[in-house]
C-alpha atoms as a PDB file:
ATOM      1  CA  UNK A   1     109.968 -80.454 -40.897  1.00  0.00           C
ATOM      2  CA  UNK A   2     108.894 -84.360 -40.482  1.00  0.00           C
ATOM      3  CA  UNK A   3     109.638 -87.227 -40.888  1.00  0.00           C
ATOM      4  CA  UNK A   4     107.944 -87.074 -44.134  1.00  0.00           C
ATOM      5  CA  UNK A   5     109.482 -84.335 -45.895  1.00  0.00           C
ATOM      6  CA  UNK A   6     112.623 -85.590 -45.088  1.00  0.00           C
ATOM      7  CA  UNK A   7     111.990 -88.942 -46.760  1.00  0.00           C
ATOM      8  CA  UNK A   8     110.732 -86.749 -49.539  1.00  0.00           C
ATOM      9  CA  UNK A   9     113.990 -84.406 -49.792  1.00  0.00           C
ATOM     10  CA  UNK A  10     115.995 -87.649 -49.738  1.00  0.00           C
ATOM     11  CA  UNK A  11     114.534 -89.025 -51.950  1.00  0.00           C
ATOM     12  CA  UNK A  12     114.458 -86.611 -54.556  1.00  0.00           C
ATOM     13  CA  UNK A  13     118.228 -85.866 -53.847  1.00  0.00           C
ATOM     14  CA  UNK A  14     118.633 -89.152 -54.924  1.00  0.00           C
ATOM     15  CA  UNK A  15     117.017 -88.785 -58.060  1.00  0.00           C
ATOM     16  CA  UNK A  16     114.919 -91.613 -57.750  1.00  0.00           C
ATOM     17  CA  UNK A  17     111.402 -92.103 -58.288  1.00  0.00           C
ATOM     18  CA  UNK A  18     108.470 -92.508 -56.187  1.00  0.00           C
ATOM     19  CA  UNK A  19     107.965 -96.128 -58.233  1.00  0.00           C
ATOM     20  CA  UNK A  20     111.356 -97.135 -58.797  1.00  0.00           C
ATOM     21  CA  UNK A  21     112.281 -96.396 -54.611  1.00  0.00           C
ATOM     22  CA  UNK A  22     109.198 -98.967 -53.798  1.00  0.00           C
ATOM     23  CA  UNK A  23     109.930-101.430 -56.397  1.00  0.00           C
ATOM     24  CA  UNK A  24     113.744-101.261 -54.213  1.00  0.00           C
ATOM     25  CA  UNK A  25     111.917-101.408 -50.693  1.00  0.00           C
ATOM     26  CA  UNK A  26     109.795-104.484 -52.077  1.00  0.00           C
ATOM     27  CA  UNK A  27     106.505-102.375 -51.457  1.00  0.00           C
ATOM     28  CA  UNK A  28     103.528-100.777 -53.463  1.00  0.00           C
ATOM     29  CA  UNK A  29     103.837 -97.297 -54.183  1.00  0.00           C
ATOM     30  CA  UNK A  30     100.438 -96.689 -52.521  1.00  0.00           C
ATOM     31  CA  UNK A  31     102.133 -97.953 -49.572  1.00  0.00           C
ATOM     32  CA  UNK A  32     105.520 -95.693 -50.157  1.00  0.00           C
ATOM     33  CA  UNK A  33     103.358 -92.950 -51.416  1.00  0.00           C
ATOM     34  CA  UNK A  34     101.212 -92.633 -47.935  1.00  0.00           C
ATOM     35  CA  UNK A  35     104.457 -92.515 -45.896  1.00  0.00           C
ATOM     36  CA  UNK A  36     106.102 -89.370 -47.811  1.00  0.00           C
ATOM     37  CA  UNK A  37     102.734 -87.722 -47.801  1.00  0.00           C
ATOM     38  CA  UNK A  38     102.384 -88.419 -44.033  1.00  0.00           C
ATOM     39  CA  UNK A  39      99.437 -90.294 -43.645  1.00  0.00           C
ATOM     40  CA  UNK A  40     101.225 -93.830 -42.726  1.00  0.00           C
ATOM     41  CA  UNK A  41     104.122 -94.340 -40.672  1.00  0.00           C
ATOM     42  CA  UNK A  42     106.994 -96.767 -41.305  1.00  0.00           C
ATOM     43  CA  UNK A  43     108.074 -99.380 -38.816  1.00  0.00           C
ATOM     44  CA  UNK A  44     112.098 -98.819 -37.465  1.00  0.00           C
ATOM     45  CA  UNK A  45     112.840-101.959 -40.129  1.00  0.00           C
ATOM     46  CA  UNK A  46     111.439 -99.633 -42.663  1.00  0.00           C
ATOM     47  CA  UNK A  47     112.704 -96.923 -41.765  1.00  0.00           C
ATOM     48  CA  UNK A  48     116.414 -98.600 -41.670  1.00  0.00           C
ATOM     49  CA  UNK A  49     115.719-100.487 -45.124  1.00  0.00           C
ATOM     50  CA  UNK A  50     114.928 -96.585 -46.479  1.00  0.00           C
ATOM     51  CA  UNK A  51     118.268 -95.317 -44.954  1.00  0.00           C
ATOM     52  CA  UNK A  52     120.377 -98.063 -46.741  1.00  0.00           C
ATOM     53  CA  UNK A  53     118.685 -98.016 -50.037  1.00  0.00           C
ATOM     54  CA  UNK A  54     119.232 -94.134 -50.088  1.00  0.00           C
ATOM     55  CA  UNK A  55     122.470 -94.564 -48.897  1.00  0.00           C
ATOM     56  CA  UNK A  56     122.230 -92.497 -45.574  1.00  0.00           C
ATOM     57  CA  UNK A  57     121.922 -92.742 -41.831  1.00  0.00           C
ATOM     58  CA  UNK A  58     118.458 -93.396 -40.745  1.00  0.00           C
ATOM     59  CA  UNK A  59     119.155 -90.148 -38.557  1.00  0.00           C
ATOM     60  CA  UNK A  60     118.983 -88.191 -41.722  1.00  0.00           C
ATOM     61  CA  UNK A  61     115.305 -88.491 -41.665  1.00  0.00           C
ATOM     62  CA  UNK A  62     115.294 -87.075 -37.599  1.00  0.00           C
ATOM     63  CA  UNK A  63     117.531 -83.848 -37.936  1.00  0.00           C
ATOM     64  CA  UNK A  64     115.690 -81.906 -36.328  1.00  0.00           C
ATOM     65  CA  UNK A  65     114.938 -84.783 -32.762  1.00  0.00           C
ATOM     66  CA  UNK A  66     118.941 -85.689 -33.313  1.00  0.00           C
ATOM     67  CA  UNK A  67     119.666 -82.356 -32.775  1.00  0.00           C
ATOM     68  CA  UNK A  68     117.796 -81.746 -29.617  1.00  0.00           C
ATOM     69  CA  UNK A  69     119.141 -84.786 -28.213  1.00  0.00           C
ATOM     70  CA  UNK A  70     122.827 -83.470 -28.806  1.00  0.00           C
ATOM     71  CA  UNK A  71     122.180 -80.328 -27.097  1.00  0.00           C
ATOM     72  CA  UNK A  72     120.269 -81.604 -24.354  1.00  0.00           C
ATOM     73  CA  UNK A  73     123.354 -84.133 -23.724  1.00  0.00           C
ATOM     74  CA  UNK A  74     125.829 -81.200 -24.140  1.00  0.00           C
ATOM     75  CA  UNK A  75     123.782 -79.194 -21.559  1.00  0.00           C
ATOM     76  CA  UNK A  76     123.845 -82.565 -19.277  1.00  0.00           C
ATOM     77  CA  UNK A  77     127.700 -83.384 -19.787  1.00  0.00           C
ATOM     78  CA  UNK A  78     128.939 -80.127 -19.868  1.00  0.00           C
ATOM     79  CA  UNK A  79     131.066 -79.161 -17.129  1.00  0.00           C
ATOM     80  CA  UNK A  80     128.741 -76.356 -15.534  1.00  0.00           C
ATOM     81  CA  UNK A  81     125.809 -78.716 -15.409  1.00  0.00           C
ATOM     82  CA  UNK A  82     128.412 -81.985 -13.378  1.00  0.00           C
ATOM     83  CA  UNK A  83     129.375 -79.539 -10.625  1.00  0.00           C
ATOM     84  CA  UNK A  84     128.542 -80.040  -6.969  1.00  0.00           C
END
């Protein structure tokens, strides 16, 4: 999944509307509208403004990149990877 369909799922598990989550962001719903269908991305402001609004983590909408970078740090900090 993207970015995208993560705004979408959060969204929706919100229970708000397309219109009523603009009208919060202070942008058109065209505008809103092209970044949960994919065809615009949001600045990190945005994206952060989103997050709060919703009432979640801005991380929520990168599960799948947050996850990578935990495992690749695991793999980098774990003890078989820092010996000589």
């Amino acid at each position: 999944m993207e970015f995208h369909d993560y705004l979408k799922a959060e969204r929706e598990k919100a229970g708000i509307t397309q219109k009523e989550l603009s009208s919060r962001l202070e942008i058109g719903r065209s505008t809103y509208s092209m970044y949960e269908s994919g065809a615009r991305q949001p600045d990190p402001a945005m994206i952060k403004k989103m997050a709060k609004v919703l009432g979640i983590s801005a991380n929520s909408f990168f599960p799948d990149t947050m996850r990578e970078i935990e495992e690749r740090s695991t793999y980098l900090y774990s003890s078989a990877a820092l010996e000589i």
